[in-house]
N, C-alpha and C. Protein backbone atom coordinates (compact mmCIF):
# COMPACT_ATOMS: atom_id res chain seq x y z
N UNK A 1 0.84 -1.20 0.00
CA UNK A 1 0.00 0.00 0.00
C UNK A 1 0.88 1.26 0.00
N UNK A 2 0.65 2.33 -1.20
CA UNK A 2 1.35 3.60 -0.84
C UNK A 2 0.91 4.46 0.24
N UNK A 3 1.71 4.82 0.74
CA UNK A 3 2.40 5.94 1.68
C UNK A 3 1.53 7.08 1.21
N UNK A 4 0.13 7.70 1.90
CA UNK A 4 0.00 9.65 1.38
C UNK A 4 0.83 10.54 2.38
N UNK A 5 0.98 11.13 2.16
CA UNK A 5 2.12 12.23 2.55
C UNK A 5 1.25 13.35 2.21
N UNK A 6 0.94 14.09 3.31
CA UNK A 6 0.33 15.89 3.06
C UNK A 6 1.44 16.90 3.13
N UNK A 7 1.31 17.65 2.12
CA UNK A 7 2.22 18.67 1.88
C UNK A 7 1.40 19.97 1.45
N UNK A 8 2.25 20.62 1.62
CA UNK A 8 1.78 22.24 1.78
C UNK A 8 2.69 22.82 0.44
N UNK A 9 2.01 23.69 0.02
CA UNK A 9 2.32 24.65 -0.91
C UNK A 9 2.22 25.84 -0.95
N UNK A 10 3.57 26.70 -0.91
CA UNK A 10 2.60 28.44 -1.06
C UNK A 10 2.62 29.02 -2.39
N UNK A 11 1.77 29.83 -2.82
CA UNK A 11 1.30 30.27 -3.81
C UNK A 11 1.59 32.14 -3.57
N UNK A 12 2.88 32.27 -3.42
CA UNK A 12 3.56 33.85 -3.25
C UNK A 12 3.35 34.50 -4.38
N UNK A 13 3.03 35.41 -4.13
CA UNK A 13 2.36 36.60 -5.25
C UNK A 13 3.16 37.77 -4.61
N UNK A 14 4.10 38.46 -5.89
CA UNK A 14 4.85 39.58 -5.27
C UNK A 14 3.85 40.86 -6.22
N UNK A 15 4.51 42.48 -5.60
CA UNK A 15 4.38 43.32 -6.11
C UNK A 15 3.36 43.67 -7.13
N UNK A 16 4.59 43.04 -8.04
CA UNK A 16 4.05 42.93 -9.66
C UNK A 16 3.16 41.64 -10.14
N UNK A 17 2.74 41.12 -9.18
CA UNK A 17 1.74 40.09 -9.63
C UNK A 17 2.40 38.73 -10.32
N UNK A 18 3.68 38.65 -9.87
CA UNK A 18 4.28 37.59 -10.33
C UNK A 18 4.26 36.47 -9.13
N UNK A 19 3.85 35.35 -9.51
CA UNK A 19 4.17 34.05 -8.73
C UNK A 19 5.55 33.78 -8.56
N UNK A 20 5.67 32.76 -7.20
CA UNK A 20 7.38 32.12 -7.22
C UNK A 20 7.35 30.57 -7.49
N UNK A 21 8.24 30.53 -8.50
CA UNK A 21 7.79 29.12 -9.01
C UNK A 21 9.27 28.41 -8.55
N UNK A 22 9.68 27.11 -8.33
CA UNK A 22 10.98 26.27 -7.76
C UNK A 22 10.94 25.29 -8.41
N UNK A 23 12.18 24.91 -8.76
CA UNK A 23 12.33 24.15 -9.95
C UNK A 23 13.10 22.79 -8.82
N UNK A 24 12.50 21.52 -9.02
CA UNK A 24 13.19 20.62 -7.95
C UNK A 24 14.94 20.43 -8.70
N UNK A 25 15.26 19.71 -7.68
CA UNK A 25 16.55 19.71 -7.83
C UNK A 25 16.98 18.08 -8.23
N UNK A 26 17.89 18.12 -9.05
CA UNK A 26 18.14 16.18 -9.03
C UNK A 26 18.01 15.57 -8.60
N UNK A 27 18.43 15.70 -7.27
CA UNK A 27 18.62 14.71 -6.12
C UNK A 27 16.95 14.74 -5.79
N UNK A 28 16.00 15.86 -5.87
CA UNK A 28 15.08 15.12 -5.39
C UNK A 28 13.83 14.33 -6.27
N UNK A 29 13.07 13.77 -5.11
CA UNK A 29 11.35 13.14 -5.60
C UNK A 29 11.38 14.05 -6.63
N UNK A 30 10.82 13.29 -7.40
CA UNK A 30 10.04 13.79 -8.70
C UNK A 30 11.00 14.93 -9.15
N UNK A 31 12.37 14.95 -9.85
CA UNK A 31 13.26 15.81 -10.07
C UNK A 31 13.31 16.74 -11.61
N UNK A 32 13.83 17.43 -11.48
CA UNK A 32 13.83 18.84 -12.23
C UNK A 32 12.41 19.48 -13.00
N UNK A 33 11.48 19.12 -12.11
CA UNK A 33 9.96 19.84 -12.73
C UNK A 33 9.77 21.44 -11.62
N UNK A 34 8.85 22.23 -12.10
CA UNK A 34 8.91 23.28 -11.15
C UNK A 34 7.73 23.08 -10.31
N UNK A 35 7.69 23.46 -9.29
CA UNK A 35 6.56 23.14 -8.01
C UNK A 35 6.16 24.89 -7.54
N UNK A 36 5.08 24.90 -6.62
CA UNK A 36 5.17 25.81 -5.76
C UNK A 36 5.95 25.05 -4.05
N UNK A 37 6.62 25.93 -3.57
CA UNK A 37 7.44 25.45 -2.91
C UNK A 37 6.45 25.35 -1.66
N UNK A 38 7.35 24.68 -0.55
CA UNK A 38 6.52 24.11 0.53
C UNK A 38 7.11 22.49 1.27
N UNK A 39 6.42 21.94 1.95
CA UNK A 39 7.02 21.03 2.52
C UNK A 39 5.78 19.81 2.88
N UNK A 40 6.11 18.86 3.51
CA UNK A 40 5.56 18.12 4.80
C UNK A 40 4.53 18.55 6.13
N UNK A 41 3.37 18.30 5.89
CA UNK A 41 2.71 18.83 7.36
C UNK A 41 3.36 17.77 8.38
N UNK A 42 3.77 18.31 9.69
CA UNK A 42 4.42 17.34 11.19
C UNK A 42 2.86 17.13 11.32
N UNK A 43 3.24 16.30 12.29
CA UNK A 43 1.61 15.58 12.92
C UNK A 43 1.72 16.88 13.89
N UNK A 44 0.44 17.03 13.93
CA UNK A 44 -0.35 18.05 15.12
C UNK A 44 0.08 19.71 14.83
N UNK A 45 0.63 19.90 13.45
CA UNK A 45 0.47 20.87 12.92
C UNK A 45 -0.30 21.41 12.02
N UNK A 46 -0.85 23.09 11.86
CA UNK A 46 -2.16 23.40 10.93
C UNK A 46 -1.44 23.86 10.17
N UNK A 47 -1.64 24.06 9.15
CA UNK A 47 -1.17 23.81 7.26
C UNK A 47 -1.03 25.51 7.31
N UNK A 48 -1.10 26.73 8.35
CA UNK A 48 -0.40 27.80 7.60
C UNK A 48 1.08 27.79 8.58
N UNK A 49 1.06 27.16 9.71
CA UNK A 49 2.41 26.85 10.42
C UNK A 49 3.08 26.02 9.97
N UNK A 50 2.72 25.01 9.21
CA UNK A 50 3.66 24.34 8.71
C UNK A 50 4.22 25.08 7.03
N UNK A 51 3.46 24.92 6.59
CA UNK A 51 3.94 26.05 5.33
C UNK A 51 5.12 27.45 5.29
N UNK A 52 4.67 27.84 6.87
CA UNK A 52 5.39 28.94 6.92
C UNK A 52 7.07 28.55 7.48
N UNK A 53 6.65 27.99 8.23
CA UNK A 53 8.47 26.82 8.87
C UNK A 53 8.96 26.12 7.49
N UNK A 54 7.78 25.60 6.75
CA UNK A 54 8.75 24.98 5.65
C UNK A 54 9.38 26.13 4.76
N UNK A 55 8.80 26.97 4.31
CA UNK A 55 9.60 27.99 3.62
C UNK A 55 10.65 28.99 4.32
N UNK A 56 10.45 29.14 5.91
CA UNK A 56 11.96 29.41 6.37
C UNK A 56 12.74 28.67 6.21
N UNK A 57 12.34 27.44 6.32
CA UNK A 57 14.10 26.35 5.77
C UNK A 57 14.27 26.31 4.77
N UNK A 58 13.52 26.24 3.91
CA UNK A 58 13.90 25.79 2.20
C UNK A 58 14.19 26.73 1.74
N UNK A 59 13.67 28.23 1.94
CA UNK A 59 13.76 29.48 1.13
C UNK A 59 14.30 30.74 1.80
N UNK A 60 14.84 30.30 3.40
CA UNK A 60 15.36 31.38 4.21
C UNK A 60 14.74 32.87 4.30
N UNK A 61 12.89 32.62 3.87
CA UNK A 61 12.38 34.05 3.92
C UNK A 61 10.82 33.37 4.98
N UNK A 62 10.51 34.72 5.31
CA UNK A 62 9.71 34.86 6.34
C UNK A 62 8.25 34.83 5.30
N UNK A 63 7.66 33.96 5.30
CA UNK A 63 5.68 34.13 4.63
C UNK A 63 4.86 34.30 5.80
N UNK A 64 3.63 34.72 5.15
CA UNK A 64 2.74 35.07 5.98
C UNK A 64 1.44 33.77 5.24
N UNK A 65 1.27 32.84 5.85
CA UNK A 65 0.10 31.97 4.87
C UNK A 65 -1.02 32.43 4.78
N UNK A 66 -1.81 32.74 3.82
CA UNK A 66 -3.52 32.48 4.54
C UNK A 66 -4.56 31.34 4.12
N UNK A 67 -5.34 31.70 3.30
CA UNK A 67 -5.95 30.50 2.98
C UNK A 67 -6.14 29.67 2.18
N UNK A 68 -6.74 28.23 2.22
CA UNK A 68 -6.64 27.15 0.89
C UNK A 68 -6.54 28.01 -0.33
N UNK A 69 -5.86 27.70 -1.43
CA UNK A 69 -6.06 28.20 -2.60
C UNK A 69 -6.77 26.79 -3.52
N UNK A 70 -5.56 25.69 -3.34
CA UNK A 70 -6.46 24.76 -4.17
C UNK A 70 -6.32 23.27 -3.55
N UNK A 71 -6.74 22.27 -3.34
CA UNK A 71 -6.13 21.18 -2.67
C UNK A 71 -6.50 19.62 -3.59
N UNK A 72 -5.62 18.92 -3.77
CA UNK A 72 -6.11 17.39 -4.81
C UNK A 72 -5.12 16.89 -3.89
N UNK A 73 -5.82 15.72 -4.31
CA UNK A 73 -4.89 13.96 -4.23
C UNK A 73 -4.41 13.57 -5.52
N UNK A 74 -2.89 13.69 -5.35
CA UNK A 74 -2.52 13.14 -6.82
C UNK A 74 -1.70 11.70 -6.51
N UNK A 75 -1.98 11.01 -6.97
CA UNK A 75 -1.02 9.37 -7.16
C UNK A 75 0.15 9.16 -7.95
N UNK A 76 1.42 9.22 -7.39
CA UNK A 76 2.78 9.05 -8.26
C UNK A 76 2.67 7.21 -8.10
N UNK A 77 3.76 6.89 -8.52
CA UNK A 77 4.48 5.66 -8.79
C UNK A 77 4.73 5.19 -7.23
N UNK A 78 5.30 5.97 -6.34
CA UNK A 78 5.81 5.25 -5.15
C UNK A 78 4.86 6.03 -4.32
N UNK A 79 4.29 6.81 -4.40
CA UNK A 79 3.90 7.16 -2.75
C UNK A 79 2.48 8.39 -3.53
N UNK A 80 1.40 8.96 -2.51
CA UNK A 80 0.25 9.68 -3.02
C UNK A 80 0.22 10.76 -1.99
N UNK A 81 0.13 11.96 -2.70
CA UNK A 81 0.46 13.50 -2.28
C UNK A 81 -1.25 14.07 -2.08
N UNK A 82 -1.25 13.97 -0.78
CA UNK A 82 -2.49 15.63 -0.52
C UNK A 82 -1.93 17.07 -0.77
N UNK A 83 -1.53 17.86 -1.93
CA UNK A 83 -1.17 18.27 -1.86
C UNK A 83 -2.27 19.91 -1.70
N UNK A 84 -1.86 20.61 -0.92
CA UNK A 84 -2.43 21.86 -0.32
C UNK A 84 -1.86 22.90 -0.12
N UNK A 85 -2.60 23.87 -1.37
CA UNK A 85 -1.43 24.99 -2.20
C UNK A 85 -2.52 26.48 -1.24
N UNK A 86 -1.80 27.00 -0.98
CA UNK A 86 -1.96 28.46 0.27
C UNK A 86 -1.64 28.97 -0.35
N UNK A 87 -2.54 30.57 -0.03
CA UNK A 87 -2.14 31.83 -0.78
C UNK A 87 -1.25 32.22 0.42
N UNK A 88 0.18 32.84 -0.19
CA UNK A 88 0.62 33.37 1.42
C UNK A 88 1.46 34.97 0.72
N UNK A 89 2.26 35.53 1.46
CA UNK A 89 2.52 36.71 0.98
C UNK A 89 4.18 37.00 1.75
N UNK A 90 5.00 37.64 0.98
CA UNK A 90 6.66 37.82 1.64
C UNK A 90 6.59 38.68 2.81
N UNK A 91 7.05 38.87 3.87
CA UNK A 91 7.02 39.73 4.81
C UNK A 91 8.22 40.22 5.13
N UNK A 92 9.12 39.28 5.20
CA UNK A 92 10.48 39.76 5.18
C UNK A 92 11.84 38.67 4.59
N UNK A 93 12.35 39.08 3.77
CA UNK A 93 13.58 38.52 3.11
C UNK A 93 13.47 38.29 1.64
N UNK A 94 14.14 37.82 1.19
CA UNK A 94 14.18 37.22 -0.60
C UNK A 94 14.32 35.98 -0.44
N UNK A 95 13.60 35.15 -1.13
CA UNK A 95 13.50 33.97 -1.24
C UNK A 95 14.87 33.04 -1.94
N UNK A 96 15.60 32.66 -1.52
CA UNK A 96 16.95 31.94 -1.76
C UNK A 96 16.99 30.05 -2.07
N UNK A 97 17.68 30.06 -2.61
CA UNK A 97 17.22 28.58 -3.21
C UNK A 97 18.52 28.05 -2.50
N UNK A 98 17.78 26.70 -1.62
CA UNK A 98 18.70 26.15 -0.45
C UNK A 98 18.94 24.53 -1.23
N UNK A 99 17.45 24.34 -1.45
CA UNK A 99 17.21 23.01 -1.84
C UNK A 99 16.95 22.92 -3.05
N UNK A 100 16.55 24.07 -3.85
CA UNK A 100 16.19 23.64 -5.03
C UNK A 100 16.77 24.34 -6.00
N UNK A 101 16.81 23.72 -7.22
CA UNK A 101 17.92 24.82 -8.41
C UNK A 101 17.27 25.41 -8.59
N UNK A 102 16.84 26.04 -9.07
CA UNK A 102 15.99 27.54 -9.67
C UNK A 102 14.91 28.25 -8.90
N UNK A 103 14.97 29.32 -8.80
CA UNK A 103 13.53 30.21 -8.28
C UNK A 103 12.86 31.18 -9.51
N UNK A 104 12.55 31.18 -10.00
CA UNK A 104 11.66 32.66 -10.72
C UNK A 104 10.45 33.04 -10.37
N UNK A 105 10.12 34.01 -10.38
CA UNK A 105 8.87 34.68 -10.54
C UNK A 105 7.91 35.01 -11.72
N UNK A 106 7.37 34.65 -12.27
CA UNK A 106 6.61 34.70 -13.31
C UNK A 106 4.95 34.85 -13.68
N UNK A 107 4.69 35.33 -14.28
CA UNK A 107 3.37 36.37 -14.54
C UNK A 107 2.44 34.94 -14.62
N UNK A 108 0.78 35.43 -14.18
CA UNK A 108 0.19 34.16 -14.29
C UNK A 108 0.18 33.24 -16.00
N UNK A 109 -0.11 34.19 -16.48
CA UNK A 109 0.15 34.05 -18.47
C UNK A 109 1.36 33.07 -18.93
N UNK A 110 2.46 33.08 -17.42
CA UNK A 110 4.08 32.41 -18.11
C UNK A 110 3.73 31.38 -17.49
N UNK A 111 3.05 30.56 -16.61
CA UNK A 111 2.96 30.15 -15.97
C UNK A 111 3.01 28.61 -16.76
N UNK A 112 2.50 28.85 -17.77
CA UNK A 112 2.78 27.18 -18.53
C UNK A 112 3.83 26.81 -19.27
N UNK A 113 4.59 28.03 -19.55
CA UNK A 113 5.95 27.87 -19.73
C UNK A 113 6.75 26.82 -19.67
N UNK A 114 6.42 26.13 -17.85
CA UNK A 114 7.44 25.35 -17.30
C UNK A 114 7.00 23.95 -17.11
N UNK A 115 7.31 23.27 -17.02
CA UNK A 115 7.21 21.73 -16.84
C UNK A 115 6.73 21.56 -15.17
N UNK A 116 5.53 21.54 -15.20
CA UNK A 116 5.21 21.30 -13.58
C UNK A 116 4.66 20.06 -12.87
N UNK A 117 5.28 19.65 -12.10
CA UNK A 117 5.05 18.33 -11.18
C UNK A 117 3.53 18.44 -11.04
N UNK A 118 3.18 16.90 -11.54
CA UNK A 118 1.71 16.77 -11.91
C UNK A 118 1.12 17.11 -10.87
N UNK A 119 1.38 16.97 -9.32
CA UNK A 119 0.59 17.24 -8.60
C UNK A 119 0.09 19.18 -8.30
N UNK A 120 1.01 19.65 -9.10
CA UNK A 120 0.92 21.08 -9.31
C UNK A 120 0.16 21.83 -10.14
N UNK A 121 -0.50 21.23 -11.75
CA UNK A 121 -0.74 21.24 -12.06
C UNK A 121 -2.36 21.95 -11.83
N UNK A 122 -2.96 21.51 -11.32
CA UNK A 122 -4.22 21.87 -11.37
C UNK A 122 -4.67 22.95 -10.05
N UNK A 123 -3.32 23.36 -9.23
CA UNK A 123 -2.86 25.23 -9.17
C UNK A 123 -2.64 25.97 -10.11
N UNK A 124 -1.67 25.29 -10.82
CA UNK A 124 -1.53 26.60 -12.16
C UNK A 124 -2.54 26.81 -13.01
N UNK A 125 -3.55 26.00 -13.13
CA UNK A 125 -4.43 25.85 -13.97
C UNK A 125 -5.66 27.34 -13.49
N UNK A 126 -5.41 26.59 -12.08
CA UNK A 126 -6.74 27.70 -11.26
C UNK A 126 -5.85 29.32 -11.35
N UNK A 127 -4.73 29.07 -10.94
CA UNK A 127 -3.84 30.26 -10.93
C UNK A 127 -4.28 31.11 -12.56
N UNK A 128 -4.42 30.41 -13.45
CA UNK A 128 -4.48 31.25 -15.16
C UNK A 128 -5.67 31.21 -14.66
N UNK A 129 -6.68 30.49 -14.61
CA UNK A 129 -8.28 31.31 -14.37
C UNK A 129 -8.16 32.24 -13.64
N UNK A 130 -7.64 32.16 -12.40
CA UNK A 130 -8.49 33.10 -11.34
C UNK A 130 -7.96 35.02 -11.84
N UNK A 131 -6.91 35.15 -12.74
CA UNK A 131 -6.41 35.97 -13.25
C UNK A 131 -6.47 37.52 -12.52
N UNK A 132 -5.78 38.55 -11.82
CA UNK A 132 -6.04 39.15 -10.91
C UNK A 132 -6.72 40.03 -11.93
């Protein structure tokens, strides 16, 4: 039986209305597709505290989460992702890539540009509808 694993996603919207998109890194799960970044919920944690701890480690900047943006169950090969994408917002720092090769920011319109981890997919999708 696979393993689900809940993970958190933030969905950072700067200034100029650009998203932050993270491109995984070799070494990891599901490697070199772009994600919205985020982590692992701990047991007995709520999904804007964990979101926000995961992006101080991974991205060395301070978010502010707020609420669901979009949430699916997607099924890989080895293991099945709740994955749960948050609107959240920068409060303090620049987002720095610890774990993952690439960061950009990109307009909702660029947004298909990139090769995105299937479980991401149907954020970016809502992300081009919901269009500010």
């Amino acid at each position: 039986m696979k393993k689900t694993v809940k993970v958190v996603a933030a969905i950072i919207e700067n200034d100029n209305e650009e998203i932050l998109c993270a491109l995984r890194s070799p070494t990891m799960a599901i490697p070199n597709m772009w994600e919205f970044p985020g982590g692992k919920v701990k047991e007995g944690e709520n999904l804007q505290t964990a979101l926000e701890r995961e992006i101080k480690e991974e991205l060395t900047c301070e978010i502010k989460a707020s609420e669901v943006f979009n949430e699916i169950i997607h099924e890989y090969d080895s293991f099945i992702i709740n994955l749960i994408a948050l609107k959240a917002r920068l409060i303090e720092g620049d987002p720095v890539e610890t774990e993952h090769s690439k960061l950009v920011w990109l307009k909702r319109d660029n947004l298909k540009s990139l090769v995105w981890a299937p479980a991401d997919i149907p954020a970016v999708e809502q992300l081009i509808k919901e269009k500010v």
